[in-house]
C-alpha atoms as a PDB file:
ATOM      1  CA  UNK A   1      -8.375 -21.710  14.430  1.00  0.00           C
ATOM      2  CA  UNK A   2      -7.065 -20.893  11.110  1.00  0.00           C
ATOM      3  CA  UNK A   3      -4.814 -18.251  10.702  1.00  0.00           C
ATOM      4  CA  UNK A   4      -6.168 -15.579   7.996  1.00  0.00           C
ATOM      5  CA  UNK A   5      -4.086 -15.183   5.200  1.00  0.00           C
ATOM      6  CA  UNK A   6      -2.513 -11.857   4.459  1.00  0.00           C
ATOM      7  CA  UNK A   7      -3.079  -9.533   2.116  1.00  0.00           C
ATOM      8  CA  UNK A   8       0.315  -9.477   0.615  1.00  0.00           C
ATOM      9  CA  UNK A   9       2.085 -12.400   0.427  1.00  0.00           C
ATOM     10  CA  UNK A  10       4.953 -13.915  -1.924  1.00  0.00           C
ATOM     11  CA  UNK A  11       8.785 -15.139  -2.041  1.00  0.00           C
ATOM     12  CA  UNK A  12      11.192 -13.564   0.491  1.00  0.00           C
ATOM     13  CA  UNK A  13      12.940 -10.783  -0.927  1.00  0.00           C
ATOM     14  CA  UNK A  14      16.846 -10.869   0.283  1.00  0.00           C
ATOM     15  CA  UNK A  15      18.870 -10.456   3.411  1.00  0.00           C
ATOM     16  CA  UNK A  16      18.294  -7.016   5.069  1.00  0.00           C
ATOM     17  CA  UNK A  17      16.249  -6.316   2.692  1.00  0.00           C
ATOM     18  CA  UNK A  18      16.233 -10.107   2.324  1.00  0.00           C
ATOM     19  CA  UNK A  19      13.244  -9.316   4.966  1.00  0.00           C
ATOM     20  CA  UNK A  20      11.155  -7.714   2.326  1.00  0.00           C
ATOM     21  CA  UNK A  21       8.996 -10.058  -0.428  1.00  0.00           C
ATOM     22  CA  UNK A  22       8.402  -9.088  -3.484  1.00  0.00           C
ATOM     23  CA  UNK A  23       4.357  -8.584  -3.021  1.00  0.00           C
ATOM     24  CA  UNK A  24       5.420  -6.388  -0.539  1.00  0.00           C
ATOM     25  CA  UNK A  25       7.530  -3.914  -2.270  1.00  0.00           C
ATOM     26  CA  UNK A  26       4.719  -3.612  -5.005  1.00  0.00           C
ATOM     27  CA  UNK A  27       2.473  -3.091  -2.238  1.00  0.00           C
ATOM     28  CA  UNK A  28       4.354  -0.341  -0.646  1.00  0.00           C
ATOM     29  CA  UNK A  29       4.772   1.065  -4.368  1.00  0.00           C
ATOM     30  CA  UNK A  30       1.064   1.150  -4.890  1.00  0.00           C
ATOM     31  CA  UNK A  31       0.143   2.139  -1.102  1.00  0.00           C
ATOM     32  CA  UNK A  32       2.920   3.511   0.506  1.00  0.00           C
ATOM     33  CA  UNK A  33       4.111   6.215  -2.757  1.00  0.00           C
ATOM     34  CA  UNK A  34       0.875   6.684  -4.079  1.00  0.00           C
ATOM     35  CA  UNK A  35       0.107   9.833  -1.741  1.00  0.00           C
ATOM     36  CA  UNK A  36      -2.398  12.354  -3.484  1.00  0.00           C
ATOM     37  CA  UNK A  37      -2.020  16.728  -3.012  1.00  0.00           C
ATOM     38  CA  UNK A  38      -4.177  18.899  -4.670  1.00  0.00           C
ATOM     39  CA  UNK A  39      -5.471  22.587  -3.396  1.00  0.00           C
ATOM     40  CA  UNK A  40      -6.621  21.261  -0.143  1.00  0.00           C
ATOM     41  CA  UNK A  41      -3.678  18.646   0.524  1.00  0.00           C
ATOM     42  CA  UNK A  42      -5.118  15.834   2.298  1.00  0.00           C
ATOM     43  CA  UNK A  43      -2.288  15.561   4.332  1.00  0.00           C
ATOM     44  CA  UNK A  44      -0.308  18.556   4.578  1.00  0.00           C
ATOM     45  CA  UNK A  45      -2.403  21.597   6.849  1.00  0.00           C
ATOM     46  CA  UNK A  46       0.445  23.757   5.320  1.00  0.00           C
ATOM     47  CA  UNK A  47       2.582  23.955   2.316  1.00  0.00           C
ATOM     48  CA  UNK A  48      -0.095  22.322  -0.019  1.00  0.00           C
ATOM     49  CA  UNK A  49       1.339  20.598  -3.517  1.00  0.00           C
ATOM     50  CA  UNK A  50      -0.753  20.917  -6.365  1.00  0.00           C
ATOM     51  CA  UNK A  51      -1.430  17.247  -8.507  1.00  0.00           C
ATOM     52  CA  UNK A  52      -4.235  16.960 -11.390  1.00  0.00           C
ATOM     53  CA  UNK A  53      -7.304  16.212  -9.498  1.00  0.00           C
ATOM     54  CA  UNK A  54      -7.948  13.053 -12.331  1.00  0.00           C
ATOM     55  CA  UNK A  55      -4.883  11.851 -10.919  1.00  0.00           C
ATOM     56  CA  UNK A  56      -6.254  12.530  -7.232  1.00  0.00           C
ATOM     57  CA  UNK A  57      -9.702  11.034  -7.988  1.00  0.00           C
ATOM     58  CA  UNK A  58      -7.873   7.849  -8.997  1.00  0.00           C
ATOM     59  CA  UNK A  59      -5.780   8.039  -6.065  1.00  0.00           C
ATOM     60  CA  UNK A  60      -8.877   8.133  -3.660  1.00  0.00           C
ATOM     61  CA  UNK A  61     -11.162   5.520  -6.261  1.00  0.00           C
ATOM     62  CA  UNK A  62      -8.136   3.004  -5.040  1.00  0.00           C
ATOM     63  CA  UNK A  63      -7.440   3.658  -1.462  1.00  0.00           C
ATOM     64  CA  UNK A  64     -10.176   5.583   0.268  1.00  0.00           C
ATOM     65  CA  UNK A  65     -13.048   3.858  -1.819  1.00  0.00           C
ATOM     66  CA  UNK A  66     -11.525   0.761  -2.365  1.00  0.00           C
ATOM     67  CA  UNK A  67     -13.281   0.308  -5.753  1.00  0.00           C
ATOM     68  CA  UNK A  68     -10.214  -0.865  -7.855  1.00  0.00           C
ATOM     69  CA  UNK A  69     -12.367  -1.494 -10.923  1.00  0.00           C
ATOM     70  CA  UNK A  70     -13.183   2.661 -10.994  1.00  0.00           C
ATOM     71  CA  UNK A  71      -9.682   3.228 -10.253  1.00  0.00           C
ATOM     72  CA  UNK A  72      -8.044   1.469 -13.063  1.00  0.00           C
ATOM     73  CA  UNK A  73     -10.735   3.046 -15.817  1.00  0.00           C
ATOM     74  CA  UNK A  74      -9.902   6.330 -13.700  1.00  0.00           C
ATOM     75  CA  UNK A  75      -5.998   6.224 -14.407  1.00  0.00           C
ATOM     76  CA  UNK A  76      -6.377   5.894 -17.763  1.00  0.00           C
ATOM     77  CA  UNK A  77      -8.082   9.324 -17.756  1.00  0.00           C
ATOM     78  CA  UNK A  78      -5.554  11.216 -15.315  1.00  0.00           C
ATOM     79  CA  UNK A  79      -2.702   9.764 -18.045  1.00  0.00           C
ATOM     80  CA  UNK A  80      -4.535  10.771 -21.137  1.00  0.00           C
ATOM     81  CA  UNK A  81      -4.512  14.644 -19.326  1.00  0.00           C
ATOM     82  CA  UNK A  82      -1.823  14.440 -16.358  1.00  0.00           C
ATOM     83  CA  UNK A  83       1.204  12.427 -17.828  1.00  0.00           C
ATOM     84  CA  UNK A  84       3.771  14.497 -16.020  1.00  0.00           C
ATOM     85  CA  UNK A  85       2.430  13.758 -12.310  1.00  0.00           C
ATOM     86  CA  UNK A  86       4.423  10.737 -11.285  1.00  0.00           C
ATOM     87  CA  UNK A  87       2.044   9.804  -9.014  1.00  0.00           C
ATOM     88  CA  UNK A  88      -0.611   8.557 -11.613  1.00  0.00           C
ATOM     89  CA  UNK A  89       2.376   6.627 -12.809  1.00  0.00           C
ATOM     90  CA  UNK A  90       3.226   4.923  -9.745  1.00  0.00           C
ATOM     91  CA  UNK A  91      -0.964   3.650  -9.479  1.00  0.00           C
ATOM     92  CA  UNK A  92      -0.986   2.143 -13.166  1.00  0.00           C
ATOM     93  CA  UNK A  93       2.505   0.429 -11.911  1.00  0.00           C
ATOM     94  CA  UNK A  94       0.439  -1.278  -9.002  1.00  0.00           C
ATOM     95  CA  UNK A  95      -2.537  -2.349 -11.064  1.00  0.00           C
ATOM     96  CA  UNK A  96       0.215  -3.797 -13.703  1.00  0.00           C
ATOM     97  CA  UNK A  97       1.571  -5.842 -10.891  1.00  0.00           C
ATOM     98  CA  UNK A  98      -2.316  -6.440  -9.811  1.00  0.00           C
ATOM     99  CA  UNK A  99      -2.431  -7.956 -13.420  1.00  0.00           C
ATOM    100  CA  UNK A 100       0.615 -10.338 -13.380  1.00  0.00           C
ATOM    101  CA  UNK A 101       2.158  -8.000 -15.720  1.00  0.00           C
ATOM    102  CA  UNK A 102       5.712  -7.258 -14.523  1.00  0.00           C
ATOM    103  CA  UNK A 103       6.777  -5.914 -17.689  1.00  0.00           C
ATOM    104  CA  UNK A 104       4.058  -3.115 -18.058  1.00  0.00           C
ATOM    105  CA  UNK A 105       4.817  -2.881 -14.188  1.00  0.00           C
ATOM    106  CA  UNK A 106       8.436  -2.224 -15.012  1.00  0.00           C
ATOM    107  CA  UNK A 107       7.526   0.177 -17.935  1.00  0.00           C
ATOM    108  CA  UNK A 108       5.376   2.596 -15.690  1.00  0.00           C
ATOM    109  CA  UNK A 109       8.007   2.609 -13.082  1.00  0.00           C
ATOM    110  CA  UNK A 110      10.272   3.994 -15.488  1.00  0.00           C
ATOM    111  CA  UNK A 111       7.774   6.762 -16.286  1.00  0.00           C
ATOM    112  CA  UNK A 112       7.674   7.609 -12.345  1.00  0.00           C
ATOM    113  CA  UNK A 113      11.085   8.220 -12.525  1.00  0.00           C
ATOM    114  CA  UNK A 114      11.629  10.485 -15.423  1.00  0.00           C
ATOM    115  CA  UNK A 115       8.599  12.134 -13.824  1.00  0.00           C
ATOM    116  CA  UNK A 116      10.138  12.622 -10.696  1.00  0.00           C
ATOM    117  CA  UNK A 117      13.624  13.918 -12.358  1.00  0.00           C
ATOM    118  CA  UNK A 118      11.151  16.180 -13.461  1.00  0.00           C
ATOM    119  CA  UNK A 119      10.853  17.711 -10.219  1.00  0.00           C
ATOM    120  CA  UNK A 120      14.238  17.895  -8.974  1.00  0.00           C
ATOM    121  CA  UNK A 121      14.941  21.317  -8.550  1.00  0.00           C
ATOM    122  CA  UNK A 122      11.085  22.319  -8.091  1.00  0.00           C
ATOM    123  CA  UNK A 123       9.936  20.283  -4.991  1.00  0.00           C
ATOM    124  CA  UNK A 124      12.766  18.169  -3.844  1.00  0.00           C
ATOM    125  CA  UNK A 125      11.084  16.120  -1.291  1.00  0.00           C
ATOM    126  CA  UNK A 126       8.852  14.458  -3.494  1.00  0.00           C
ATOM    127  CA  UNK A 127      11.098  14.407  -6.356  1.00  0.00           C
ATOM    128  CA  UNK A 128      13.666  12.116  -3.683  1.00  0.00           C
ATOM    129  CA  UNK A 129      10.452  10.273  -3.109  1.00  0.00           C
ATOM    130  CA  UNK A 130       9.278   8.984  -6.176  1.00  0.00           C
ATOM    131  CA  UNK A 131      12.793   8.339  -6.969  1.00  0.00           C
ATOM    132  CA  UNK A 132      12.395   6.067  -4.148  1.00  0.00           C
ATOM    133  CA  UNK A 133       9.202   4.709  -5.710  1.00  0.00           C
ATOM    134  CA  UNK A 134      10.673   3.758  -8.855  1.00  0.00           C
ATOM    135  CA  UNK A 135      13.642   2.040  -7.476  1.00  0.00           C
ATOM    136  CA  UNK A 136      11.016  -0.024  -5.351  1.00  0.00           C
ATOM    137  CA  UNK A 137       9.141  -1.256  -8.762  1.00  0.00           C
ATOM    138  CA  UNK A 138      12.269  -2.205 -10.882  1.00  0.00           C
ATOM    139  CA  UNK A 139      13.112  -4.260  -7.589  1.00  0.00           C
ATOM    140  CA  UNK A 140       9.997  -5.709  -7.479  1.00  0.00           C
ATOM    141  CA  UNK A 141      10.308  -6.729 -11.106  1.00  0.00           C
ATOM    142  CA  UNK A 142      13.968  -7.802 -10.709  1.00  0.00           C
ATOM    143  CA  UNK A 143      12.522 -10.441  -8.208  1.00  0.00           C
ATOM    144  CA  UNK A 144       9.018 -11.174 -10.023  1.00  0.00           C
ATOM    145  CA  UNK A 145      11.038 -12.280 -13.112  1.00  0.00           C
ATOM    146  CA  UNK A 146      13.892 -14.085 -11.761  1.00  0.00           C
ATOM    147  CA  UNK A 147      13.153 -15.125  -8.860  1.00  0.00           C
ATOM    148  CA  UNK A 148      14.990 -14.898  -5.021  1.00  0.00           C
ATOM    149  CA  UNK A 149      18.495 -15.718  -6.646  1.00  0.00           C
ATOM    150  CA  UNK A 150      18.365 -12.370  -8.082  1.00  0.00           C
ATOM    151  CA  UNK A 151      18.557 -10.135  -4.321  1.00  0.00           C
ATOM    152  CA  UNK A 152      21.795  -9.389  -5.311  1.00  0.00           C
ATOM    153  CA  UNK A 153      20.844  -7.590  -8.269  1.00  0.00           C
ATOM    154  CA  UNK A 154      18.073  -5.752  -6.383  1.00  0.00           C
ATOM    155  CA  UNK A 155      19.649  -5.296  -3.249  1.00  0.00           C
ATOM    156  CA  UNK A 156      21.539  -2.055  -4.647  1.00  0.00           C
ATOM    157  CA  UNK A 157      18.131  -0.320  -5.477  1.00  0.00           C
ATOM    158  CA  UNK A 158      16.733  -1.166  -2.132  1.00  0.00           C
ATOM    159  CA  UNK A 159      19.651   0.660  -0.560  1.00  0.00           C
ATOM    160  CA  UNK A 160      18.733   3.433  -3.139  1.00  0.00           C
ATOM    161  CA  UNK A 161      15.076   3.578  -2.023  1.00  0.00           C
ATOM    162  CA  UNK A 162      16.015   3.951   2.028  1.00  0.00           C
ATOM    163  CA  UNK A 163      19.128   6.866   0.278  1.00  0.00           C
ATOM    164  CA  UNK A 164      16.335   8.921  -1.238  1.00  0.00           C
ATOM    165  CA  UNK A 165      13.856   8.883   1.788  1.00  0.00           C
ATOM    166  CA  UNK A 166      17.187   9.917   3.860  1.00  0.00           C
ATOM    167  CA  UNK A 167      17.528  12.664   1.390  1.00  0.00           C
ATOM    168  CA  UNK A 168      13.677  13.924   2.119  1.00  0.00           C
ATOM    169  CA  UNK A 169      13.856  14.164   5.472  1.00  0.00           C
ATOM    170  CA  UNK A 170      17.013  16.232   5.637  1.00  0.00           C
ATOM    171  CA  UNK A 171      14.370  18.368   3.619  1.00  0.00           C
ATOM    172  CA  UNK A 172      11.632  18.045   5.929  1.00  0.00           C
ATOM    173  CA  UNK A 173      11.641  14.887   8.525  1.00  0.00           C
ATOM    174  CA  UNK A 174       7.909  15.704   9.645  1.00  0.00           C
ATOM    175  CA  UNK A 175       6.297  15.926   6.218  1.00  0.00           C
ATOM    176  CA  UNK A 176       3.237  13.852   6.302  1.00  0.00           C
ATOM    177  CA  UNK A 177       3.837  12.134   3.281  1.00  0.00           C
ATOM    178  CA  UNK A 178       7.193  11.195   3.760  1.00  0.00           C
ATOM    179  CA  UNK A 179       6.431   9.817   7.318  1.00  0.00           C
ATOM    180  CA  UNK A 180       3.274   7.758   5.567  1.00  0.00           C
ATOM    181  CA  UNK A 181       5.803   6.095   3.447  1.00  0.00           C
ATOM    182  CA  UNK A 182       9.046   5.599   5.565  1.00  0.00           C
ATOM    183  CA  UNK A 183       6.307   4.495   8.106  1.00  0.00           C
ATOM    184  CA  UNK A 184       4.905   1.864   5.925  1.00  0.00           C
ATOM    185  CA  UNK A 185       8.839   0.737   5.002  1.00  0.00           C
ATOM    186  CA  UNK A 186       9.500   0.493   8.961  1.00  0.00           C
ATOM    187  CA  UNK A 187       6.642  -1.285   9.335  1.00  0.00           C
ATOM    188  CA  UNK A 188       6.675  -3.832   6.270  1.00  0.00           C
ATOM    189  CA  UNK A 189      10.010  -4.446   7.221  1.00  0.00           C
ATOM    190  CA  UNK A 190       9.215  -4.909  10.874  1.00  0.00           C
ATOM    191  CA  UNK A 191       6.160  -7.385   9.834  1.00  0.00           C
ATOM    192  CA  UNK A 192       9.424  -9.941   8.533  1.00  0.00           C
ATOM    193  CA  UNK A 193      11.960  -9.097  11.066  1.00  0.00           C
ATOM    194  CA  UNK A 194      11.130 -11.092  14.178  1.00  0.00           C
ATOM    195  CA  UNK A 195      13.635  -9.156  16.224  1.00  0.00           C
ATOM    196  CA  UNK A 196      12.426  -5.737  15.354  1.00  0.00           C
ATOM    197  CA  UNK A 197      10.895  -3.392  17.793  1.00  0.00           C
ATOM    198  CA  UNK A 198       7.292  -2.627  16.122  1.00  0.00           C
ATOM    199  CA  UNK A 199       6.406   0.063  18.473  1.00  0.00           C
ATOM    200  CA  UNK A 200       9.428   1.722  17.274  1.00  0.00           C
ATOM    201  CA  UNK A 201       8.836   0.829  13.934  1.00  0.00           C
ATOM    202  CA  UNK A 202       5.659   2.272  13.773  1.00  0.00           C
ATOM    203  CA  UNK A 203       6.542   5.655  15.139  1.00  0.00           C
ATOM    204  CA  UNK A 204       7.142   7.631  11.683  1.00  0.00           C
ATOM    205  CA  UNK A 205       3.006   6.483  10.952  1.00  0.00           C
ATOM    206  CA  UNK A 206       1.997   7.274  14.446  1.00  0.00           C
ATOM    207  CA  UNK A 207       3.526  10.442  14.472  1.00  0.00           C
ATOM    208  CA  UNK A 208       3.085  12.445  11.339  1.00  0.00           C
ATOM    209  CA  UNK A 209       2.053  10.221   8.644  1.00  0.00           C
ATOM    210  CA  UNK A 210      -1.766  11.152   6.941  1.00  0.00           C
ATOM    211  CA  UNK A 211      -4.378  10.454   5.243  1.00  0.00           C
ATOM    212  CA  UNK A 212      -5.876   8.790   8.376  1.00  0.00           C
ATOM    213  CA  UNK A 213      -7.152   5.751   5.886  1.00  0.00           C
ATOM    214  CA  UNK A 214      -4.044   5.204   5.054  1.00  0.00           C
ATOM    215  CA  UNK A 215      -2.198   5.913   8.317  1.00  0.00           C
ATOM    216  CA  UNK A 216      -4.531   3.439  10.283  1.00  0.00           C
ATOM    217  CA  UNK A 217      -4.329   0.706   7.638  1.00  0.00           C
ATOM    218  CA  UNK A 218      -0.796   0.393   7.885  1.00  0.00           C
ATOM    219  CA  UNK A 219      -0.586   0.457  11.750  1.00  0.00           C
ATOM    220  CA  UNK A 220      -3.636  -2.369  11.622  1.00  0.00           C
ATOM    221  CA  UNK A 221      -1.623  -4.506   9.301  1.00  0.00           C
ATOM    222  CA  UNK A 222       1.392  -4.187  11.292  1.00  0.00           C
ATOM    223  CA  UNK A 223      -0.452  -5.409  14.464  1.00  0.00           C
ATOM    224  CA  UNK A 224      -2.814  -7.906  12.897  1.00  0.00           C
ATOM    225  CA  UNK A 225       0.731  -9.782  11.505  1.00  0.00           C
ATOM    226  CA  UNK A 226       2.213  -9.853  15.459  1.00  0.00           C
ATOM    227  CA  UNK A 227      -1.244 -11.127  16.257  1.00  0.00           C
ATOM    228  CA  UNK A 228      -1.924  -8.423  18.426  1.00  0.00           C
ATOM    229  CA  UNK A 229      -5.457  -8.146  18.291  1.00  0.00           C
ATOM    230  CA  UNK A 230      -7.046  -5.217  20.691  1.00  0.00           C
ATOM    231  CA  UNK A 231      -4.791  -2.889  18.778  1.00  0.00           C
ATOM    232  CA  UNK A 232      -5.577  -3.863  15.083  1.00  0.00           C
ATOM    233  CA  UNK A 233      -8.658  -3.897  15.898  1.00  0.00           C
ATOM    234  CA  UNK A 234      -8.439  -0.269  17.517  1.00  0.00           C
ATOM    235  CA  UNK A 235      -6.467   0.605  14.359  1.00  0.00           C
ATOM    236  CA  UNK A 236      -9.053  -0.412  11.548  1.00  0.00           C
ATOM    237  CA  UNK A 237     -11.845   0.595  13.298  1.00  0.00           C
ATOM    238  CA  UNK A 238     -10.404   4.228  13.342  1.00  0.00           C
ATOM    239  CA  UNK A 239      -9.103   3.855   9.505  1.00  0.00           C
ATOM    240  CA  UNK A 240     -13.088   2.550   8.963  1.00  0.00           C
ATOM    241  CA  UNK A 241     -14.059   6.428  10.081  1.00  0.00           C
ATOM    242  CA  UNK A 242     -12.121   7.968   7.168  1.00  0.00           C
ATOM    243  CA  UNK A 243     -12.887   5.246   4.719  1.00  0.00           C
ATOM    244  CA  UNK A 244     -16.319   3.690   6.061  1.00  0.00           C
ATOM    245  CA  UNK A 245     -17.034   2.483   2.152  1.00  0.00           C
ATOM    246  CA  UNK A 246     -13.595   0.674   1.722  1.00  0.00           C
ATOM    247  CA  UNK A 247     -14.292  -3.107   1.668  1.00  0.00           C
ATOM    248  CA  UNK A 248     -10.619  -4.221   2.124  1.00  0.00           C
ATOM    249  CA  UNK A 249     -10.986  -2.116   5.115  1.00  0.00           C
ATOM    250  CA  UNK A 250     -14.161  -4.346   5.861  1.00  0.00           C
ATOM    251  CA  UNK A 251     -12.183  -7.270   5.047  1.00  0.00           C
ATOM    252  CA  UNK A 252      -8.672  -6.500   7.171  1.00  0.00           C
ATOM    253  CA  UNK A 253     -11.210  -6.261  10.311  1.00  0.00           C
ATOM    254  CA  UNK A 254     -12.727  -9.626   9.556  1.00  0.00           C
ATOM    255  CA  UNK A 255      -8.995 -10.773   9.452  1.00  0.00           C
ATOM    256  CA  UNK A 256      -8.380  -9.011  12.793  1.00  0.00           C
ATOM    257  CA  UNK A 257     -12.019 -10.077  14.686  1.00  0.00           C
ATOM    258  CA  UNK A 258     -11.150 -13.966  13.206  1.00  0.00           C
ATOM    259  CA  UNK A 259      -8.111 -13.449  15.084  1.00  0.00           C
ATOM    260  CA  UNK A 260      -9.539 -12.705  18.289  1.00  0.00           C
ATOM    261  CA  UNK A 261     -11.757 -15.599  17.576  1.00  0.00           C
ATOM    262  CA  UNK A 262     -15.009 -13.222  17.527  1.00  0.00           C
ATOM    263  CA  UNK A 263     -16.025 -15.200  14.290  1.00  0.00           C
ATOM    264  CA  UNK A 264     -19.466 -14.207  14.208  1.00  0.00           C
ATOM    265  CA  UNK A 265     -18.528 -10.554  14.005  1.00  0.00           C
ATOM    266  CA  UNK A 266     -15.292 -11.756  11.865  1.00  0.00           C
ATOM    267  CA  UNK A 267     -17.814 -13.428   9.244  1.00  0.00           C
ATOM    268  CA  UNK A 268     -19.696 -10.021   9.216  1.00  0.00           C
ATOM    269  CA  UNK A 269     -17.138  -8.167   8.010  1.00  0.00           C
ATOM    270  CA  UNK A 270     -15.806 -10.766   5.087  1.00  0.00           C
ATOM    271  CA  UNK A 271     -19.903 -10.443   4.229  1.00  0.00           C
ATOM    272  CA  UNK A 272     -19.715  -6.532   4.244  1.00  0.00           C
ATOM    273  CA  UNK A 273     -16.210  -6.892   1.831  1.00  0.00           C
ATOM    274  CA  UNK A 274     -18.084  -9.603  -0.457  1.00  0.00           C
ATOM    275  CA  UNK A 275     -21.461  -6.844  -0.532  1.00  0.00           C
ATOM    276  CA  UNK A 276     -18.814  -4.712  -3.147  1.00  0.00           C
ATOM    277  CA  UNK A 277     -17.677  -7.280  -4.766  1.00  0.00           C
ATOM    278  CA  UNK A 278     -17.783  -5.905  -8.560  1.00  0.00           C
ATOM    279  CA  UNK A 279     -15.735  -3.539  -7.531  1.00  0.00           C
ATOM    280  CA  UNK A 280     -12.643  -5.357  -5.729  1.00  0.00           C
ATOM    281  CA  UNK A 281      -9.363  -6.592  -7.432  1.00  0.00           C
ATOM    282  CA  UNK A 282      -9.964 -10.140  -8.813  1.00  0.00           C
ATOM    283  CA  UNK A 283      -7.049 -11.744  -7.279  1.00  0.00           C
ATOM    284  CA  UNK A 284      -8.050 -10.200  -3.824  1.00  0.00           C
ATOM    285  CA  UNK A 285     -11.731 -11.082  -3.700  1.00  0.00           C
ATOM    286  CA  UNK A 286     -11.113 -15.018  -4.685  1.00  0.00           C
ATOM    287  CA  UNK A 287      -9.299 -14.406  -1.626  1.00  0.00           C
ATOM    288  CA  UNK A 288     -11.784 -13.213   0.375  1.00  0.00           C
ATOM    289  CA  UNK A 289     -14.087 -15.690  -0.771  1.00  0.00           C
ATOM    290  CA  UNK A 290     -11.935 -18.269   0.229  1.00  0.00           C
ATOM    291  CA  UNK A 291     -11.885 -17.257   4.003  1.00  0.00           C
ATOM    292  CA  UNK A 292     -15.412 -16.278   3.693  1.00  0.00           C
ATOM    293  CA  UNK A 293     -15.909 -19.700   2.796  1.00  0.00           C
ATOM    294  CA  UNK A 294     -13.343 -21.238   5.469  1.00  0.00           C
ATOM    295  CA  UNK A 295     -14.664 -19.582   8.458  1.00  0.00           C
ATOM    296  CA  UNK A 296     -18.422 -20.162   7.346  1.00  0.00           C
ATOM    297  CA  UNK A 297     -17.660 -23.671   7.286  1.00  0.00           C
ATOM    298  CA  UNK A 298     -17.558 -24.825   3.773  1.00  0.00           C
ATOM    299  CA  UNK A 299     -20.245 -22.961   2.987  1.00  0.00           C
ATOM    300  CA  UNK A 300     -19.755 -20.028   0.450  1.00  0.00           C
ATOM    301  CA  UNK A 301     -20.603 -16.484   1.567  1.00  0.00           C
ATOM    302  CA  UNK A 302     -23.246 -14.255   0.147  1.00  0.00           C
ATOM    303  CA  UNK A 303     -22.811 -11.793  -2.426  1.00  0.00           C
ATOM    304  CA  UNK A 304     -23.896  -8.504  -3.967  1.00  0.00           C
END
């Protein structure tokens, strides 16, 4: 059986952090940061932040709906009216990498991080967190541009990032959205680490971390790369209830059914991913298409 790609995948990042690739870190940048609040935090039953609800539609456009063409035109309108959230900052940073385009990648990180100086001294835990955020981009660009030989220039803002999420959870250690991300950092980390614990390392998402989409997907990727099917499959199917229109959703439970060897099923779901196909990332949906087309056979899959 072939063994379905993932959905992140690049050049080793560096020893400890030599465990992380670059993909990876923009990944957790674009997933793992990118947590919306607005009157009725998503997250948070108490303590509620307030974010421009442009900013939040892009935020859900991207993650919840999975349509990444909406979310890019959508960021463009939360920055023309919202340019002090850095959260809107640290989406256009992820659809810059998305692009290829470390440099406009680099320049929006730099924007989440003045924005989140902006909050020191207002709302400290996510102030430490998109500090955390922006160190995470300018090491993913470090590494996109010159390659593995430069971990030792990254390496200090990696031990930044983990430094600032310390610093949030001597604010708060169960705050949903700081559990979402350190939970995706345990869990990325454990994905490269072959002599990690991943129960462990997914405690901070089991625990505390929302939006369920988001919560679930991480746990299902964690599983699905220790080829652990039962629970992936467990996993997705639960982040499928808050997100049932999400085609990379669709698509991570093909991955996890093709790993089971259900392939019928598996084939299904790649199908259900293709159906949206307009509205996926370009770079992901040749993917898709190529597995489509791998598990089918030769043969290519159908299309909406």
């Amino acid at each position: 059986m072939k063994r379905p790609l993932k959905l992140t995948s690049a050049p080793i990042f560096a020893p400890i952090f030599t465990s992380i690739s670059a993909s990876l870190l923009a990944a957790l940048v674009s997933v793992a940061t990118a947590m919306p609040s607005f009157a009725a935090d998503p997250f948070r039953t108490s303590n509620a932040r307030a974010i421009g609800s442009e900013t939040q539609k892009a935020f859900e456009l991207m993650f919840k709906e999975g349509n990444y063409v909406e979310a890019v035109k959508q960021i463009d309108k939360a920055i023309g009216t919202e340019a002090d959230e850095p959260l809107v900052f640290a989406l256009r940073a992820s659809t810059f990498y998305a692009k290829e385009d470390y440099l406009g990648m680099q320049v929006a990180g730099k924007r989440v991080r003045r924005n989140a100086e902006a909050l020191q001294g207002k709302d400290n835990l996510r102030a430490y967190l998109y500090l955390a955020a922006s160190d995470l981009i300018e090491a993913g660009y470090i590494v996109k541009t010159e390659g593995v030989s430069s971990a030792p220039r990254a390496l200090p803002l990696v031990q930044s990032v983990f430094d600032n999420i310390k610093k949030a959870q001597d604010i708060d250690p169960n705050d949903p959205e700081l559990n979402l991300i350190k939970g995706y950092i345990d869990m990325l980390i454990a994905s490269v680490l072959p002599l990690s614990d991943l129960e462990s390392a997914l405690a901070s998402l089991k625990q505390y971390a929302a939006p369920d989409y988001l919560k679930w997907r991480g746990i299902a990727l964690a599983y699905r790369d220790a080829r652990i099917a039962a629970p992936a499959l467990e996993a997705v199917n639960k982040a499928l209830v808050s997100a049932p229109n999400n085609p990379e959703l669709h698509y991570l439970k093909g991955q996890v059914l093709w790993m089971g060897n259900n392939v019928p099923e598996a084939k299904k779901q790649f199908e259900l991913a293709l159906s949206k196909a307009k509205q996926l990332n370009p770079s992901l949906l040749s993917e898709i298409r190529e597995q489509c087309r791998n598990i089918s056979g030769g043969v290519a899959c159908p299309e909406k």
